[in-house]
C-alpha atoms as a PDB file:
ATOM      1  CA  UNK A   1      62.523 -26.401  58.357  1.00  0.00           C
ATOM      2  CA  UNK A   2      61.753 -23.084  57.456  1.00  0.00           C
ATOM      3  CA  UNK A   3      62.609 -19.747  59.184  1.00  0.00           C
ATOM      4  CA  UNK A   4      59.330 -18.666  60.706  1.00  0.00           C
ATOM      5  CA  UNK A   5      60.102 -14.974  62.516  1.00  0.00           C
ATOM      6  CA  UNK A   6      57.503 -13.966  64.815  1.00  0.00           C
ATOM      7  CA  UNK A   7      58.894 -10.828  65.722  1.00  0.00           C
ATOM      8  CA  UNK A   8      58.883  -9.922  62.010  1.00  0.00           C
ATOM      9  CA  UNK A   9      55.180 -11.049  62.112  1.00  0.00           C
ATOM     10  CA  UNK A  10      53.763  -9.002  64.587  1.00  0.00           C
ATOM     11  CA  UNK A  11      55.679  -6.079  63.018  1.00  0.00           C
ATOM     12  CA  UNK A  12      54.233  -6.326  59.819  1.00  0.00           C
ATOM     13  CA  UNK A  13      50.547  -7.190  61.252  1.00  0.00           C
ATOM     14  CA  UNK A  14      49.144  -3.868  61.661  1.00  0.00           C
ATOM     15  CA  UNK A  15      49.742  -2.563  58.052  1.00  0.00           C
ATOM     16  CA  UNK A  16      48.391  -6.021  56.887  1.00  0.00           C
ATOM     17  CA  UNK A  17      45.208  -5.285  58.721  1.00  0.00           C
ATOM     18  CA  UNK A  18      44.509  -2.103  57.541  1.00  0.00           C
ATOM     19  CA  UNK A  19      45.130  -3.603  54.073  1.00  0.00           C
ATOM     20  CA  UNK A  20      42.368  -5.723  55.043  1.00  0.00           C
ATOM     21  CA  UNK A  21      39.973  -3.444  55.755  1.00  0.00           C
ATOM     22  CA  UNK A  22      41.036  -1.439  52.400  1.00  0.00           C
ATOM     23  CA  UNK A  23      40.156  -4.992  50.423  1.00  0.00           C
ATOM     24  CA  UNK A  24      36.931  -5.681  51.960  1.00  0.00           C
ATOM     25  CA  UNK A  25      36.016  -1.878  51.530  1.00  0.00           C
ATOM     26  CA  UNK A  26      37.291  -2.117  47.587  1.00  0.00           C
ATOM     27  CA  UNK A  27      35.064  -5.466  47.695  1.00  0.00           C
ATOM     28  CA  UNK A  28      31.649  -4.060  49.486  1.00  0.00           C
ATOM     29  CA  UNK A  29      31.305  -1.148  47.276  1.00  0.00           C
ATOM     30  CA  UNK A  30      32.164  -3.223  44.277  1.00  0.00           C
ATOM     31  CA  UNK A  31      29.879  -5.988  45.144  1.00  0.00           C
ATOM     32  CA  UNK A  32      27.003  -3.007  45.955  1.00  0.00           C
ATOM     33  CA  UNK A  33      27.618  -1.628  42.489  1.00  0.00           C
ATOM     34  CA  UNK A  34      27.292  -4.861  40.472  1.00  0.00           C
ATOM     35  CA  UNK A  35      24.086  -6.117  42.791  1.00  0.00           C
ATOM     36  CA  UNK A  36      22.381  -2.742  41.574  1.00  0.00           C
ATOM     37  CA  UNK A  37      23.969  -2.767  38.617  1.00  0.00           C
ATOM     38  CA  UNK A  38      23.048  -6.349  37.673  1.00  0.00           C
ATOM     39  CA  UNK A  39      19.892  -6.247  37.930  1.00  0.00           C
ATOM     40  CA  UNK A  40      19.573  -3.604  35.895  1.00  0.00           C
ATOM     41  CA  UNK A  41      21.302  -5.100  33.428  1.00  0.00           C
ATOM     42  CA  UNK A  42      18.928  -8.556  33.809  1.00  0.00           C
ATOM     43  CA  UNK A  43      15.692  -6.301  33.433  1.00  0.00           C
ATOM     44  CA  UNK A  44      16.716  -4.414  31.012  1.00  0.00           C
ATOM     45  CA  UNK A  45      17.156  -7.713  28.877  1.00  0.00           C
ATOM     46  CA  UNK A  46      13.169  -8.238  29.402  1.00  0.00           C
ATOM     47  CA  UNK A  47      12.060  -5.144  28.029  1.00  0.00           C
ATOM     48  CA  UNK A  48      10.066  -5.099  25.107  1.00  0.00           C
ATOM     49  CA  UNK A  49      11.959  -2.608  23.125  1.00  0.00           C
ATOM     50  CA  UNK A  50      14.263  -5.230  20.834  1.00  0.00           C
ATOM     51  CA  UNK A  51      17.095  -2.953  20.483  1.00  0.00           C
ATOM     52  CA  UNK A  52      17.194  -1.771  24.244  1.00  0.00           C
ATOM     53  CA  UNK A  53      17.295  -5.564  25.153  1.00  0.00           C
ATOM     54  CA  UNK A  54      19.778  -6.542  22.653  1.00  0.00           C
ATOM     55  CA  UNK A  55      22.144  -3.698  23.241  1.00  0.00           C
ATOM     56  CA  UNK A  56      22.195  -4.924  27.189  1.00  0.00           C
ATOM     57  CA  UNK A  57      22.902  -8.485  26.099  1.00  0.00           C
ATOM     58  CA  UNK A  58      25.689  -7.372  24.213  1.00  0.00           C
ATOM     59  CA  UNK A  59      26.933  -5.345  27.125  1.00  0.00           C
ATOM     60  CA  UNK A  60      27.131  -8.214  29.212  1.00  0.00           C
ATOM     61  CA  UNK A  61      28.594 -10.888  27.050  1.00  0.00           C
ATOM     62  CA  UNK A  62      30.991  -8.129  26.172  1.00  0.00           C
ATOM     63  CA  UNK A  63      32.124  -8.018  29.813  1.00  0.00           C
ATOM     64  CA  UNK A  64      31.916 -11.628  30.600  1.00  0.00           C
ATOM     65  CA  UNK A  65      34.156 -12.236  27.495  1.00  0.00           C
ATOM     66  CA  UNK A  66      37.340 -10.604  28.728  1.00  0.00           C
ATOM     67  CA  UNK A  67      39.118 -10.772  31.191  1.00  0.00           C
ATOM     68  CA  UNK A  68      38.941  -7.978  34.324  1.00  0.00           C
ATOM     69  CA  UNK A  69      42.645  -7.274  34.873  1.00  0.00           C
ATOM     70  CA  UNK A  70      41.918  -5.586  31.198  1.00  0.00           C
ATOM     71  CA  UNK A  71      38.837  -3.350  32.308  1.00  0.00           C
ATOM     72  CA  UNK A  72      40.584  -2.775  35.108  1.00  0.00           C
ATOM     73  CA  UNK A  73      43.112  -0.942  32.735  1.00  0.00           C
ATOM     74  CA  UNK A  74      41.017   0.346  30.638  1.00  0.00           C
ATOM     75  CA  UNK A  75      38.744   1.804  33.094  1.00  0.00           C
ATOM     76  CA  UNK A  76      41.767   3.879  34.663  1.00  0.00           C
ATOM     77  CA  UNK A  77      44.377   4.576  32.011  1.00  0.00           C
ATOM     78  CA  UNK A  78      41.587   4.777  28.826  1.00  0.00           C
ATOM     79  CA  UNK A  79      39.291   6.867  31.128  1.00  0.00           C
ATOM     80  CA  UNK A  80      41.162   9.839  30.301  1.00  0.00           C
ATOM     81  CA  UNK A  81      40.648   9.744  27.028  1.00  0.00           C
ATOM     82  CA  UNK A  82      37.004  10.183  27.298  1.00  0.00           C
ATOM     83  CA  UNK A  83      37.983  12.800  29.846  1.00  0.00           C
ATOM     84  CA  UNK A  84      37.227  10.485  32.911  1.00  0.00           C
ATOM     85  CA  UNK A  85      39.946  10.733  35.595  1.00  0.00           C
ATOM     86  CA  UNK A  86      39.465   9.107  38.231  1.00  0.00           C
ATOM     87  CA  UNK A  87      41.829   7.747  41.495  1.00  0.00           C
ATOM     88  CA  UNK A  88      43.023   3.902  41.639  1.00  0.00           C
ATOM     89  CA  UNK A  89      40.348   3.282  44.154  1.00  0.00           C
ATOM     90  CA  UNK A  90      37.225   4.541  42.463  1.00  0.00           C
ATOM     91  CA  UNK A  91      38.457   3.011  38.911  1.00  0.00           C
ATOM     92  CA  UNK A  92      39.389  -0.155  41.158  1.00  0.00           C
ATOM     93  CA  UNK A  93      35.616  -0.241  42.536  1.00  0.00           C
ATOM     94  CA  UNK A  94      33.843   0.841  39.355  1.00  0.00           C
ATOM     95  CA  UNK A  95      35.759  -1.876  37.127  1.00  0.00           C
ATOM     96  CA  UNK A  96      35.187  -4.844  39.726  1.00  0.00           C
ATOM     97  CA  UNK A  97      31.466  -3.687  40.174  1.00  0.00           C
ATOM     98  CA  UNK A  98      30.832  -3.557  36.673  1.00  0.00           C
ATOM     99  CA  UNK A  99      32.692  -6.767  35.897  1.00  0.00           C
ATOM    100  CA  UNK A 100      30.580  -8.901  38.242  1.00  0.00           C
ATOM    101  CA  UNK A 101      27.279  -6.795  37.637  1.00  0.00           C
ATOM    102  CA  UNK A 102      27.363  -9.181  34.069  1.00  0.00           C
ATOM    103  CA  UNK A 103      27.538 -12.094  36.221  1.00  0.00           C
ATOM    104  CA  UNK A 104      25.261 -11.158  38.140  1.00  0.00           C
ATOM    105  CA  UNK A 105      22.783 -10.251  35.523  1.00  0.00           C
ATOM    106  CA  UNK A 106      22.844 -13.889  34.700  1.00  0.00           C
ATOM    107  CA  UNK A 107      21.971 -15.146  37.841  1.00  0.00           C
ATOM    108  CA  UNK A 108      19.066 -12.816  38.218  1.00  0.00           C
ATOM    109  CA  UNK A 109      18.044 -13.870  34.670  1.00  0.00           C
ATOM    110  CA  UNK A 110      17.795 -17.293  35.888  1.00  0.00           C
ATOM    111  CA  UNK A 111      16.039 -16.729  39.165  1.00  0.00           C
ATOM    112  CA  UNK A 112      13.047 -14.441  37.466  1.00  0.00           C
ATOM    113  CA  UNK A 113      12.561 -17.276  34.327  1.00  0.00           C
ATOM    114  CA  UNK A 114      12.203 -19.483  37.470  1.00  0.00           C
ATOM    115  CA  UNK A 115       9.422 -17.842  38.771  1.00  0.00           C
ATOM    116  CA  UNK A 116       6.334 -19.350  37.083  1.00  0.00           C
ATOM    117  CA  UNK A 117       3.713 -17.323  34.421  1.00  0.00           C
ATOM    118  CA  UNK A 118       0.696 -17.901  36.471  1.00  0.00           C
ATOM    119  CA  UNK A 119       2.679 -14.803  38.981  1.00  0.00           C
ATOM    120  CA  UNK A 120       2.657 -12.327  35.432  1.00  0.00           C
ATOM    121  CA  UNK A 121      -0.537 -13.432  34.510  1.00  0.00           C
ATOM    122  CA  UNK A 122      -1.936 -12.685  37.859  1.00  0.00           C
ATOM    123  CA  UNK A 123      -0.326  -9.442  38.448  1.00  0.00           C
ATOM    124  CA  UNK A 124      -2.126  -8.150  34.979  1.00  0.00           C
ATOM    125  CA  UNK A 125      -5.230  -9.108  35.681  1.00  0.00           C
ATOM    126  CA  UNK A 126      -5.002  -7.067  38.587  1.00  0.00           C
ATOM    127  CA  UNK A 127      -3.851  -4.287  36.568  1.00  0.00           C
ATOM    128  CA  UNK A 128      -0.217  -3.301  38.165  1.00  0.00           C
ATOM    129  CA  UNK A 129       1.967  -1.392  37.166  1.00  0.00           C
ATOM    130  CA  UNK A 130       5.181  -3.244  35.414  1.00  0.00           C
ATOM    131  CA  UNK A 131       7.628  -1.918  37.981  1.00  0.00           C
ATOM    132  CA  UNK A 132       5.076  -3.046  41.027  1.00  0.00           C
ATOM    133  CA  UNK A 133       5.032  -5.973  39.643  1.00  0.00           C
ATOM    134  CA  UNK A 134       8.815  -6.898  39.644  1.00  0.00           C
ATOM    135  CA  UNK A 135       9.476  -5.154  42.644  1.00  0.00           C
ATOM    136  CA  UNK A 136       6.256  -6.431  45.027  1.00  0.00           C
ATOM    137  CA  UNK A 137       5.194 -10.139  43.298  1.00  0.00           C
ATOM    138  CA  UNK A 138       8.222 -11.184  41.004  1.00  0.00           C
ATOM    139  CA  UNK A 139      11.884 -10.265  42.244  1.00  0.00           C
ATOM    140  CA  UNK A 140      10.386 -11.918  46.353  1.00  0.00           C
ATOM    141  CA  UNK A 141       9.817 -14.861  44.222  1.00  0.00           C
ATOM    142  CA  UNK A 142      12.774 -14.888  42.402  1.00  0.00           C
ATOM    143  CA  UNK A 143      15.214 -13.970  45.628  1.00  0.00           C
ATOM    144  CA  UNK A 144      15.758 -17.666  46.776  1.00  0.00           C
ATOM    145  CA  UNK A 145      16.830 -19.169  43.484  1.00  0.00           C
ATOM    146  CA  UNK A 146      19.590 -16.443  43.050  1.00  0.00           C
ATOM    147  CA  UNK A 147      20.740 -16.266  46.732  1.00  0.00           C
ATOM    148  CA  UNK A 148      23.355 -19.139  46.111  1.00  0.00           C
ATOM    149  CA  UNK A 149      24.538 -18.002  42.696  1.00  0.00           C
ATOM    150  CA  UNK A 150      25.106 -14.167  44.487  1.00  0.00           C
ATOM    151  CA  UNK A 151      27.253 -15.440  47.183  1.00  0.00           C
ATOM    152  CA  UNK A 152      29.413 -17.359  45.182  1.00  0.00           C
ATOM    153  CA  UNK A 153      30.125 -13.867  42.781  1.00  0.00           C
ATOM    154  CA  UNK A 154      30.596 -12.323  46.564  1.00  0.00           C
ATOM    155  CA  UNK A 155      33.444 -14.476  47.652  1.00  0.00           C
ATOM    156  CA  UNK A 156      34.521 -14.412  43.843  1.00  0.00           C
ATOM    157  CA  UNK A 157      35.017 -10.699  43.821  1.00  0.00           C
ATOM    158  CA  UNK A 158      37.125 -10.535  47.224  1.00  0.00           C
ATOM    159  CA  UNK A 159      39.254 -13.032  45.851  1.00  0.00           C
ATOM    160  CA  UNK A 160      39.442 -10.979  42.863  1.00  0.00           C
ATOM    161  CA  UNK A 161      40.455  -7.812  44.395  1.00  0.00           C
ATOM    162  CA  UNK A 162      44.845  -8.840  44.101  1.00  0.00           C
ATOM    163  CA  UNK A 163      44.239  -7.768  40.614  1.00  0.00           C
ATOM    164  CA  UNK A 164      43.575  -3.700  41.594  1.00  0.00           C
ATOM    165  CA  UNK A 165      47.170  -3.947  42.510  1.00  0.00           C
ATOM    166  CA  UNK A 166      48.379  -3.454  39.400  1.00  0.00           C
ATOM    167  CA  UNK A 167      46.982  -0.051  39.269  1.00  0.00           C
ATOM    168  CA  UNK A 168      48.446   0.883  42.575  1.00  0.00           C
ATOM    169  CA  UNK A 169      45.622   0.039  45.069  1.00  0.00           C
ATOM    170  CA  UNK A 170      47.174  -0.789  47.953  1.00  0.00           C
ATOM    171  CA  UNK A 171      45.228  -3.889  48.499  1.00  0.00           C
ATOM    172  CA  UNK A 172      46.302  -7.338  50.729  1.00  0.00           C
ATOM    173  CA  UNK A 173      48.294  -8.614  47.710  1.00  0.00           C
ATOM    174  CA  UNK A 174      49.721  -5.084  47.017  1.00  0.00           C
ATOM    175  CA  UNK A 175      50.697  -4.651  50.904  1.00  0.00           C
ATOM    176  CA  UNK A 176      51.917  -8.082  51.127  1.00  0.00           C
ATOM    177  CA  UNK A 177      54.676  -7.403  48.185  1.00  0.00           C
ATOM    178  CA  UNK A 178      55.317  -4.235  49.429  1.00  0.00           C
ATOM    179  CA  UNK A 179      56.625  -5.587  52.811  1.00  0.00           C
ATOM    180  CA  UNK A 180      58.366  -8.480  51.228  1.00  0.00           C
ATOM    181  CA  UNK A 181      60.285  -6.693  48.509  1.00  0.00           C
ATOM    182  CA  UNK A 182      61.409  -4.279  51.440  1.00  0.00           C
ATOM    183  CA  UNK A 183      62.513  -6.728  53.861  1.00  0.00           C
ATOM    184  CA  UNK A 184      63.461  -9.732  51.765  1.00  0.00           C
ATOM    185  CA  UNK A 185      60.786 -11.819  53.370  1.00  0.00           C
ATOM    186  CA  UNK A 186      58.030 -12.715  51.898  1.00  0.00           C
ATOM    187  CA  UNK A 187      57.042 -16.001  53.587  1.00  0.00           C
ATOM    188  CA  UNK A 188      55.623 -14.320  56.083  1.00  0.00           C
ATOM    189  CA  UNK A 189      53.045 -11.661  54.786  1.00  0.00           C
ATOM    190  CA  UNK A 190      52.197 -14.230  51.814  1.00  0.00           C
ATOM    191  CA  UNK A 191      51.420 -16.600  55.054  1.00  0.00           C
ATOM    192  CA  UNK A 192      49.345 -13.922  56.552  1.00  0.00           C
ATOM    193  CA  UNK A 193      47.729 -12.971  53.842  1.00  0.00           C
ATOM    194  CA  UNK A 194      46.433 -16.287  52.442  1.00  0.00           C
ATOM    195  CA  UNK A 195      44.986 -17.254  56.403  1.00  0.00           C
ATOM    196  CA  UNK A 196      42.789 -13.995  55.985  1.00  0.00           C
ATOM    197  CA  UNK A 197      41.483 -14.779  52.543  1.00  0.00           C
ATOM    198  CA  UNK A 198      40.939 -18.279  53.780  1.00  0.00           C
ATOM    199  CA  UNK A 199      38.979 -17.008  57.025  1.00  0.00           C
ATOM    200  CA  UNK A 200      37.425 -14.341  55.704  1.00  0.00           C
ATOM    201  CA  UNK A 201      36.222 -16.728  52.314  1.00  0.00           C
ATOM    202  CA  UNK A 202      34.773 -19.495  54.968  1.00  0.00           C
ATOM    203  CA  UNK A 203      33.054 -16.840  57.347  1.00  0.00           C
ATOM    204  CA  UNK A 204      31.049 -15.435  53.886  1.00  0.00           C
ATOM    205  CA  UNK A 205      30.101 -18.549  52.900  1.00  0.00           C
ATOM    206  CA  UNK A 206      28.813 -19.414  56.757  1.00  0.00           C
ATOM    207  CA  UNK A 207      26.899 -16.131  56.205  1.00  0.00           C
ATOM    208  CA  UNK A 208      25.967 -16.977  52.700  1.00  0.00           C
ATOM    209  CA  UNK A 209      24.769 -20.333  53.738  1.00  0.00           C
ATOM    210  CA  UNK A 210      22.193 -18.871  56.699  1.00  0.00           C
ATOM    211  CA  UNK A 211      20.834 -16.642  54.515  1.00  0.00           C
ATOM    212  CA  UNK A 212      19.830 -18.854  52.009  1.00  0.00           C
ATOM    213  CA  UNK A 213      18.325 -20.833  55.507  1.00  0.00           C
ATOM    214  CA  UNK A 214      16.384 -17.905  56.252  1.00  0.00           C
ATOM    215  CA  UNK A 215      15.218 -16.269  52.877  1.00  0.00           C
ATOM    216  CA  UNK A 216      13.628 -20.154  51.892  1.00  0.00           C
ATOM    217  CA  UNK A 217      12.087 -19.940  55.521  1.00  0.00           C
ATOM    218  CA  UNK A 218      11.249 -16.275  55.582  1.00  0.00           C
ATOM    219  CA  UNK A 219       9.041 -17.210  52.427  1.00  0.00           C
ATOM    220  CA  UNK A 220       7.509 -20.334  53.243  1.00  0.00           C
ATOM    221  CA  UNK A 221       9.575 -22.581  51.270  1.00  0.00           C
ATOM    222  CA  UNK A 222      10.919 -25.190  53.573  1.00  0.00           C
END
C-alpha cells in the first residue's frame, strides 16, 4: 500500500498551482505565436515568387525534422551568439511557438487546398485584392477543415511544455522535481501533477470539440 500524505499534499498545492498557471501562460503565448506564425508560414508557401516559397518550405521541414528540446537550446544558449539574450521564459515561448507554427503551417496548408477553385476563380473575376481574398472568401472557408488538426497541436504543446525545464522555467514538471528532490517525496507532486495535465488535456479537448460544433454550424455546414 503506498504512503499517501495528505498533509504533505496540501502543503505543496499552492506552489503547484501557481506552476500551473506559469505552464498554461508558457503554453497560450506559445500557441498565439505559432497560430500567427503558421499561417504565415502556410501562405507564404503559395506565393508566386519560387524562391520565397521554397525558402519557407525549407524552414518548416527544417523545424519539423528535429526535435524541440534542441531549439529549445539553441534558441537560449546559441541566441547569444547572434547577440540575442533573452530570459528562460521568452526563449521558452519563442522556441515552442515556433516549433508548432511548422505544424501548424501544415494544417493550414491542408485546409486552404481544401477549399475548392471555383472560390479563386470567383474572387478574380471580381477583381480583389489577393490579401481580401484570403482573408474575406478563402481562410472562412478553410477554418472548419483545420479546426480539428489546431486543437490537437493545442493540447500537444501543453503537454510539451516539461521540456522548458531544462532551461530553468519553472514549469509543472520543473516545480514538481523541485519539491520532490527537497523533500524526498515525489509520489505526491508527480500524482498532482499528472491529474492536472489529465484535466486540463480533457477540458481542451471538450472546448476543442464545441468549437468545431459551432464553426461547421456558424457556416452552414451541418
Amino acid at each position: 500500500m503506498f504512503d499517501w500524505r495528505w498533509d504533505f499534499t496540501w502543503e505543496i498545492l499552492p506552489r503547484l498551482l501557481v506552476a500551473t498557471g506559469n505552464t498554461l501562460m508558457a503554453a497560450g503565448i506559445g500557441y498565439v505565436i505559432a497560430i500567427f506564425l503558421g499561417l504565415a508560414c502556410a501562405l507564404a508557401q503559395r506565393t508566386p515568387s519560387m524562391i520565397f516559397a521554397m525558402t519557407a518550405r525549407e524552414a518548416v521541414e527544417f523545424i519539423r525534422s528535429t526535435p524541440l528540446v534542441l531549439q529549445i537550446f539553441f534558441v537560449f544558449y546559441a541566441g547569444p551568439e547572434f547577440g540575442v539574450r533573452l530570459s528562460p521564459w521568452v526563449a521558452g515561448m519563442i522556441a515552442i511557438g515556433l516549433h508548432y507554427a511548422a505544424y501548424l503551417s501544415e494544417v493550414y496548408r491542408g485546409g486552404l487546398e481544401s477549399v475548392p477553385k471555383g472560390q479563386w476563380e470567383a474572387a478574380t473575376s471580381l477583381n480583389l485584392s489577393t490579401a481580401r481574398t484570403y482573408f474575406r472568401i478563402i481562410i472562412p472557408q478553410a477554418l472548419p477543415a483545420s479546426v480539428a488538426g489546431m486543437g490537437n497541436y493545442m493540447v500537444g504543446i501543453f503537454k510539451d511544455t516539461p521540456m522548458l525545464s531544462v532551461i530553468g522555467v519553472a514549469e509543472l514538471m520543473h516545480t514538481a522535481n523541485a519539491i520532490g528532490s527537497q523533500n524526498y517525496r515525489y509520489l505526491e507532486p508527480y500524482t498532482i501533477v499528472g491529474t492536472i495535465f489529465l484535466l486540463i488535456s480533457l477540458l481542451s479537448t471538450a472546448v476543442i470539440r464545441s468549437f468545431d460544433v459551432w464553426v461547421h454550424r456558424k457556416l452552414g455546414m451541418n
